[in-house]
Protein backbone atom coordinates (compact mmCIF):
# COMPACT_ATOMS: atom_id res chain seq x y z
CA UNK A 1 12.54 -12.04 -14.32
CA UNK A 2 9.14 -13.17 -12.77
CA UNK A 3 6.95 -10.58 -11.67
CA UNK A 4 6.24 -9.87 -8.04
CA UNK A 5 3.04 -11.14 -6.92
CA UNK A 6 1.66 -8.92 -4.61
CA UNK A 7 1.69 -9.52 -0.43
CA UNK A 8 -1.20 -7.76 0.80
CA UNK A 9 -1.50 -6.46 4.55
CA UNK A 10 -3.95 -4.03 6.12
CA UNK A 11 -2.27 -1.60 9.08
CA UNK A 12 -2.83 -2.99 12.88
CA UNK A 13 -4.93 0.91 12.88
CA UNK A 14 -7.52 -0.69 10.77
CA UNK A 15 -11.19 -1.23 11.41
CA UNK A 16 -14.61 -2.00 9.89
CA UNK A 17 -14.45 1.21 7.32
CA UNK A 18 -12.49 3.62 5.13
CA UNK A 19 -9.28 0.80 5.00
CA UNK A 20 -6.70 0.13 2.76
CA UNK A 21 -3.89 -2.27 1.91
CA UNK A 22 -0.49 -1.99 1.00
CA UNK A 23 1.54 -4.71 -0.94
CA UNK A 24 5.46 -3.34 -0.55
CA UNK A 25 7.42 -6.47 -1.66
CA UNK A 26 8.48 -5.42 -5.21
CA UNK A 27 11.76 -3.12 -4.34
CA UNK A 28 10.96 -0.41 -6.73
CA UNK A 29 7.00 0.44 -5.82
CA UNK A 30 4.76 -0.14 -3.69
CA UNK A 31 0.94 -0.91 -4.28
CA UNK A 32 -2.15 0.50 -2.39
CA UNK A 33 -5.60 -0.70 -2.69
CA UNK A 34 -8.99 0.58 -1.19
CA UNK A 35 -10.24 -2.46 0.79
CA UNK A 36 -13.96 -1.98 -0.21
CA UNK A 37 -13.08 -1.56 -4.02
CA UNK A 38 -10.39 -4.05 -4.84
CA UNK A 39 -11.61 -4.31 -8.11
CA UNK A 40 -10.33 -0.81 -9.06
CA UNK A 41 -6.99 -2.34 -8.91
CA UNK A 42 -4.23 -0.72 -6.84
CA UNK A 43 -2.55 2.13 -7.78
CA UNK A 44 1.33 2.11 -7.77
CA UNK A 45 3.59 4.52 -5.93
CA UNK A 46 7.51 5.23 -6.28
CA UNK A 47 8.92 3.69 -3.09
CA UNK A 48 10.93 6.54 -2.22
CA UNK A 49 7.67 8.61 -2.46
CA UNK A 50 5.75 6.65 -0.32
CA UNK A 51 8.69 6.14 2.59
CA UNK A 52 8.32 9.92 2.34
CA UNK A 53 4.77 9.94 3.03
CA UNK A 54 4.65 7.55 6.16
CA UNK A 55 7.63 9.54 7.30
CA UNK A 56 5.61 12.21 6.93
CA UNK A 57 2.22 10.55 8.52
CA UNK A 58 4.11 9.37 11.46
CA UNK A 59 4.85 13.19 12.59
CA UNK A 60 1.31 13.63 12.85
């Protein structure tokens, strides 16, 4: 099985600072990146974990 290659998007809320991007096509994680330091690499999140935190983002 080929590895997912990563679809990056930034959020429609984003501006000029302080952004990040999300790549959610693999169906087991999904990857965040800091915009200004994409050479950190992305950090990987459970994507049951992060459904919970935009669920949770939305309500505020």
């Amino acid at each position: 099985m080929q590895p997912t290659t990563p679809n990056w998007r930034t959020s429609s809320y984003t501006g000029t600072e302080n952004c990040i991007e999300v790549a959610d096509n693999d169906p087991t994680k999904v990857m965040v990146r800091d915009t200004k330091a994409r050479d950190r690499g992305p950090v990987a999140v459970q994507r049951d974990s992060w459904t919970a935190f935009v669920g949770y983002a939305r309500q505020r």
